[in-house]
Protein backbone atom coordinates (compact mmCIF):
# COMPACT_ATOMS: atom_id res chain seq x y z
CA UNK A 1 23.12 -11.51 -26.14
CA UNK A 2 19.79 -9.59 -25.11
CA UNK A 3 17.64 -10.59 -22.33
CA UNK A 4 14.36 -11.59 -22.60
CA UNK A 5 11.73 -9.35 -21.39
CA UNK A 6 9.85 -10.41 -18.46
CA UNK A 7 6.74 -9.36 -17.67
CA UNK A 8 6.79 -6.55 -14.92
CA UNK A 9 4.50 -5.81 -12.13
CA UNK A 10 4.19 -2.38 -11.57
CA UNK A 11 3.66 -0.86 -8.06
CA UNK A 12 2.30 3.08 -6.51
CA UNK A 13 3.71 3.80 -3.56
CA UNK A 14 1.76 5.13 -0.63
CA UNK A 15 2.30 7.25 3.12
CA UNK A 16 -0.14 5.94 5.53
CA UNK A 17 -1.01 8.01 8.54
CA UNK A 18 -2.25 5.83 11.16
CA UNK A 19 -4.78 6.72 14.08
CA UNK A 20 -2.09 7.00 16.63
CA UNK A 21 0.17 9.21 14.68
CA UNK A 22 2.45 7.23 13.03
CA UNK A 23 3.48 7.28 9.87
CA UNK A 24 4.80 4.80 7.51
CA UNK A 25 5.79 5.52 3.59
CA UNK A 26 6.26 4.23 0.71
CA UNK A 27 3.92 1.00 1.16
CA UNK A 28 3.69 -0.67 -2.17
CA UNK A 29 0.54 -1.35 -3.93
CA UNK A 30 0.48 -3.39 -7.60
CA UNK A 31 -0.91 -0.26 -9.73
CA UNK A 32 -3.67 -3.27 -11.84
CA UNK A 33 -5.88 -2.94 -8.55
CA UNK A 34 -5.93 1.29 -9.00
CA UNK A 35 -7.63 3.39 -10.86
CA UNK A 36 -11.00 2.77 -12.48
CA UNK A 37 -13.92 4.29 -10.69
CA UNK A 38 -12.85 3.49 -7.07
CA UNK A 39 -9.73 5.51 -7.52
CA UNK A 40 -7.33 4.96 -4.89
CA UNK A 41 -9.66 3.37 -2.47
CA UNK A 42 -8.92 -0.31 -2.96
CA UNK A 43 -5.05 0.83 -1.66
CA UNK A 44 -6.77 1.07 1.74
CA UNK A 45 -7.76 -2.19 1.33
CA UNK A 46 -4.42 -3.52 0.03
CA UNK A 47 -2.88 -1.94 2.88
CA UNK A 48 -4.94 -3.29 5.47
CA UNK A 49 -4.28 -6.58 4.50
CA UNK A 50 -0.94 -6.21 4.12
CA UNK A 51 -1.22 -4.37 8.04
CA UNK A 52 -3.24 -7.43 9.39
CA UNK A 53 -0.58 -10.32 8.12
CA UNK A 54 2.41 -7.80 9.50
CA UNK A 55 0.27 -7.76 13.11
CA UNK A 56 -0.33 -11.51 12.50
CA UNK A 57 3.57 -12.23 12.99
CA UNK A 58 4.47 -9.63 15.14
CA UNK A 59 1.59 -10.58 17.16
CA UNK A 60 0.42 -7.20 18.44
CA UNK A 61 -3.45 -5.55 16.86
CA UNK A 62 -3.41 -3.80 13.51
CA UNK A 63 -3.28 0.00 13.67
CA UNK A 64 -6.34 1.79 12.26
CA UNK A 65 -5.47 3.64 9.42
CA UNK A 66 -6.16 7.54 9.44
CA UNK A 67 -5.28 8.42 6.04
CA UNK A 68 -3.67 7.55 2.74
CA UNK A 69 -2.11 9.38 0.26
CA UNK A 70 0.30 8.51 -3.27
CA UNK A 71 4.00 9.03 -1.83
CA UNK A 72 5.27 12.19 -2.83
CA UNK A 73 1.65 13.80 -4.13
CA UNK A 74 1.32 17.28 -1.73
């Protein structure tokens, strides 16, 4: 018997470079906020938040973010 379909969310990956030095990749970002005139801009802000709720329960400050880029884009 087939499945029924279920609706899927699609996700970009990113590599964030970090003010420090770090880097982290493959951060997932739901593609509907991309694209458009922004670009890849509201990823940064995706990424942020995602940052400040990770710092939240680690409880130790957010990294500033350097620079962001699509995982596997050169």
């Amino acid at each position: 018997m087939a499945k029924k379909p279920t609706a899927r969310s699609e996700f970009v990956f990113f590599d964030v470079v970090y003010e420090d030095g770090s880097q982290r990749s493959n951060r997932k970002v739901p593609a509907e906020i991309l694209g458009g005139l922004d670009g890849d801009e509201p990823a940064r802000t995706e990424i942020e938040a995602q940052d400040r709720a990770i710092a939240e329960k680690s409880r130790l400050p957010p990294l500033g973010i350097k620079s962001i880029r699509r995982s596997g884009a050169k």
